[in-house]
Structure formats: C-alpha cells, structure tokens
Protein backbone atom coordinates (compact mmCIF):
# COMPACT_ATOMS: atom_id res chain seq x y z
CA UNK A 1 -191.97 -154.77 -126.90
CA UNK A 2 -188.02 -155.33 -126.05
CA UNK A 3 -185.84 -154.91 -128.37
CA UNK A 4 -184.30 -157.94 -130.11
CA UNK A 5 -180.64 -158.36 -130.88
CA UNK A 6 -178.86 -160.48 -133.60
CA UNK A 7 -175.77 -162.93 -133.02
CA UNK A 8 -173.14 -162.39 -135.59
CA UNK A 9 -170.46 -164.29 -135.86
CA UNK A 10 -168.62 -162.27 -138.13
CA UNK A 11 -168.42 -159.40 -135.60
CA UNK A 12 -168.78 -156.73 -137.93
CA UNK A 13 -166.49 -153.50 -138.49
CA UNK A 14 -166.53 -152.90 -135.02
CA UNK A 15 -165.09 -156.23 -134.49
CA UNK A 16 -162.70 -155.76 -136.71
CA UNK A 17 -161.37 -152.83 -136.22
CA UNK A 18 -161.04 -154.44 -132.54
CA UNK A 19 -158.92 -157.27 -133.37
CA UNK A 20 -156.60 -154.87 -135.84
CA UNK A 21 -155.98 -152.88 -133.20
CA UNK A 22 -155.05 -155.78 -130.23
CA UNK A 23 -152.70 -157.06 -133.15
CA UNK A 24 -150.53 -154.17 -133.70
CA UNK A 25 -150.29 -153.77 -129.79
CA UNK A 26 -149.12 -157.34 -129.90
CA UNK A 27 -147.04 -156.61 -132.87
CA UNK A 28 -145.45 -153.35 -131.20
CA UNK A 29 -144.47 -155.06 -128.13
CA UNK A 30 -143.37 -157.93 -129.59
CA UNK A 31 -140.90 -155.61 -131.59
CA UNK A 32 -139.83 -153.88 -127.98
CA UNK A 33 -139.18 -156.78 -126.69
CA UNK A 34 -136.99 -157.61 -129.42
CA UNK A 35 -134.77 -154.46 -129.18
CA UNK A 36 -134.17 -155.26 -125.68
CA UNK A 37 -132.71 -159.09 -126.26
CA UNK A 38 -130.24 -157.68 -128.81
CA UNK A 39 -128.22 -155.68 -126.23
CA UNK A 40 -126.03 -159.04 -126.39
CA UNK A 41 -122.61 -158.12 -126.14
CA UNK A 42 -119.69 -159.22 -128.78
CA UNK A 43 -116.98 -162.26 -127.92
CA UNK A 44 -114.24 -162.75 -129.39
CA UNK A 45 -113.29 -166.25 -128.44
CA UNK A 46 -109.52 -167.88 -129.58
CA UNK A 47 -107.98 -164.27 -129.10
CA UNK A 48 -104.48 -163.38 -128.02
CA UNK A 49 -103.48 -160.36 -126.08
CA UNK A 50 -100.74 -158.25 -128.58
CA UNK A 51 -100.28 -155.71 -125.98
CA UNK A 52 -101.93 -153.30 -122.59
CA UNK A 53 -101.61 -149.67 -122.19
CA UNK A 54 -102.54 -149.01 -118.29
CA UNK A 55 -101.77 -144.97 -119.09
CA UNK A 56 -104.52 -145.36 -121.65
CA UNK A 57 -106.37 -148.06 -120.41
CA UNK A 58 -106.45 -150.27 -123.55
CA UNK A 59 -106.08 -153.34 -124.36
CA UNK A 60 -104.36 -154.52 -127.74
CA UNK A 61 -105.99 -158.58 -129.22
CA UNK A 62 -105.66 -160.45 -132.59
CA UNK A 63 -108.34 -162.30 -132.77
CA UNK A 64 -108.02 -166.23 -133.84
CA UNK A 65 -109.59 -164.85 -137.85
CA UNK A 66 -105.90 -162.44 -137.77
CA UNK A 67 -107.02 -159.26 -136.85
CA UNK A 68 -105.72 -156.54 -134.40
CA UNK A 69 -108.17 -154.37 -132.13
CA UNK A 70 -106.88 -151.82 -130.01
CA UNK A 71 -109.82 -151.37 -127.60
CA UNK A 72 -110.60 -149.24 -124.10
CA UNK A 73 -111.67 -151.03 -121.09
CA UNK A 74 -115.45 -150.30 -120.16
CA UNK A 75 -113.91 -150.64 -115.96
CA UNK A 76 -110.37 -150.21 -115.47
CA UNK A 77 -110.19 -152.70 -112.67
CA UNK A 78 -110.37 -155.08 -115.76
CA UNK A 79 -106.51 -154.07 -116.24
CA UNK A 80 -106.34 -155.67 -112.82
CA UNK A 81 -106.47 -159.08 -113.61
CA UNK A 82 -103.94 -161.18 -114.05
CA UNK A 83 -103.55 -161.01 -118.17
CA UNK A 84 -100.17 -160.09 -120.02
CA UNK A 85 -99.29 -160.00 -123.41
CA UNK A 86 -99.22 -163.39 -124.86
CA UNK A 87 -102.07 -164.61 -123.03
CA UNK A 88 -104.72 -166.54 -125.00
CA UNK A 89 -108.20 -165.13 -124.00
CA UNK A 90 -112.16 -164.13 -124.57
CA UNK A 91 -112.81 -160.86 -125.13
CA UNK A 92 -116.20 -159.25 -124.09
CA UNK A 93 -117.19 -155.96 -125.81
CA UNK A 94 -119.99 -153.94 -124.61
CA UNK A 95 -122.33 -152.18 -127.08
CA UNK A 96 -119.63 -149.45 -127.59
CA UNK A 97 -117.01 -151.44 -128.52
CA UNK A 98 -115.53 -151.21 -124.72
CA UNK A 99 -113.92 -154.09 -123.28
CA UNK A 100 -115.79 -155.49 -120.70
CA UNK A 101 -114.73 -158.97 -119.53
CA UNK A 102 -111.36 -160.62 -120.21
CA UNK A 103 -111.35 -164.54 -119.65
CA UNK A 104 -107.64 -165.91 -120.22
CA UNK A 105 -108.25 -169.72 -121.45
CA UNK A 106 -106.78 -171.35 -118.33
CA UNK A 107 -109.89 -169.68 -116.45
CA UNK A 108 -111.68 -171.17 -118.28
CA UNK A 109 -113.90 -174.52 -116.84
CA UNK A 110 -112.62 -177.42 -119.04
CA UNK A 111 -115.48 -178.98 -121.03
CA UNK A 112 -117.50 -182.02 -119.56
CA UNK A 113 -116.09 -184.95 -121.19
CA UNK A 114 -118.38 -186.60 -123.49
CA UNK A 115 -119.51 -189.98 -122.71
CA UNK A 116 -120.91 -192.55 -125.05
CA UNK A 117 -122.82 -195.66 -124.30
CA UNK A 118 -121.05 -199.07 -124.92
CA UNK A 119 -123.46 -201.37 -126.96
C-alpha cells in the first residue's frame, strides 16, 4: 500500500519556523536598506558667508537661526567659486561635517510662480 499524506493548513513547526525565518531576512534587509538612505547630507539654507580662509581651506557661515560654523571644505575647488563674504548661500555638509556644495542665492532657479484658477 502507498503511503498517504495529510493536508495541513496550519503548516506545522516546520512551517513556522519557515516563515520566522523569511521574516527576519525581510526585517534585516529592510533595516540595511535603511542605513543606506540616511547618508543624506545636512543644508543649511538662509545662511550668510562671515568669512573664507583659502590657507586653511574653511569656510566661516551664520546660519539664518544665528549661529557661526567654521567648517573645512570636503574639495577645495569649492573655494573656487565665485562666493565672498557677505554672500547669502546653502550650505551642503557631508557626513563629516565637511563642506561640500556652496549655492549663493542668486544661483539659485527662482521658484515657479504659482498659478490659481479664476472661477
């Protein structure tokens, strides 16, 4: 005689220990992929350059909430652009607190203007 088999639904501890097991992969990688969004980099929009040391390749900022960073550059060619003191800019920081991007505000592309329907 063949041997007979039953249908569980349930699945069992086998089953179980299968589905525990595809949930913390899913759980794991989910958290991987987290770490590696959150890499973002810090802006510091509104800000005003206070001062630029080329010998020391640092750039001096208030930022528009009143407080003064003295911060390297991440690439010194950043110096390079056309930025002086009193120029009102964004400020890019890398993860280490380098400066990595300098926008001055007349860069900047002006906003679309905002239309609104006439009724």
């Amino acid at each position: 005689m063949g041997a007979t088999y039953a249908f569980n639904l349930t699945g069992g501890a086998a089953m179980t220990k299968r589905i525990m097991i595809i949930l913390t992969l899913c759980f794991f990688i989910s958290m991987s992929a987290m770490v590696a969004t959150s890499d973002a980099a810090t802006v510091y929009g509104g800000s005003k350059i206070v001062g630029i040391d080329q010998a020391q390749r640092t750039i001096t900022f208030k930022t528009k909430e009143g407080q003064t960073w003295t911060l390297p550059v991440a690439d010194p060619n950043v110096l390079n652009h056309q930025i002086a003191k009193g120029d009102d800019v964004t400020i890019e920081l890398d993860l280490n607190d380098r400066i990595i991007k300098v926008l001055k505000m007349s860069d900047a592309p002006p906003a679309a203007p905002i239309q609104q329907d006439e009724r």
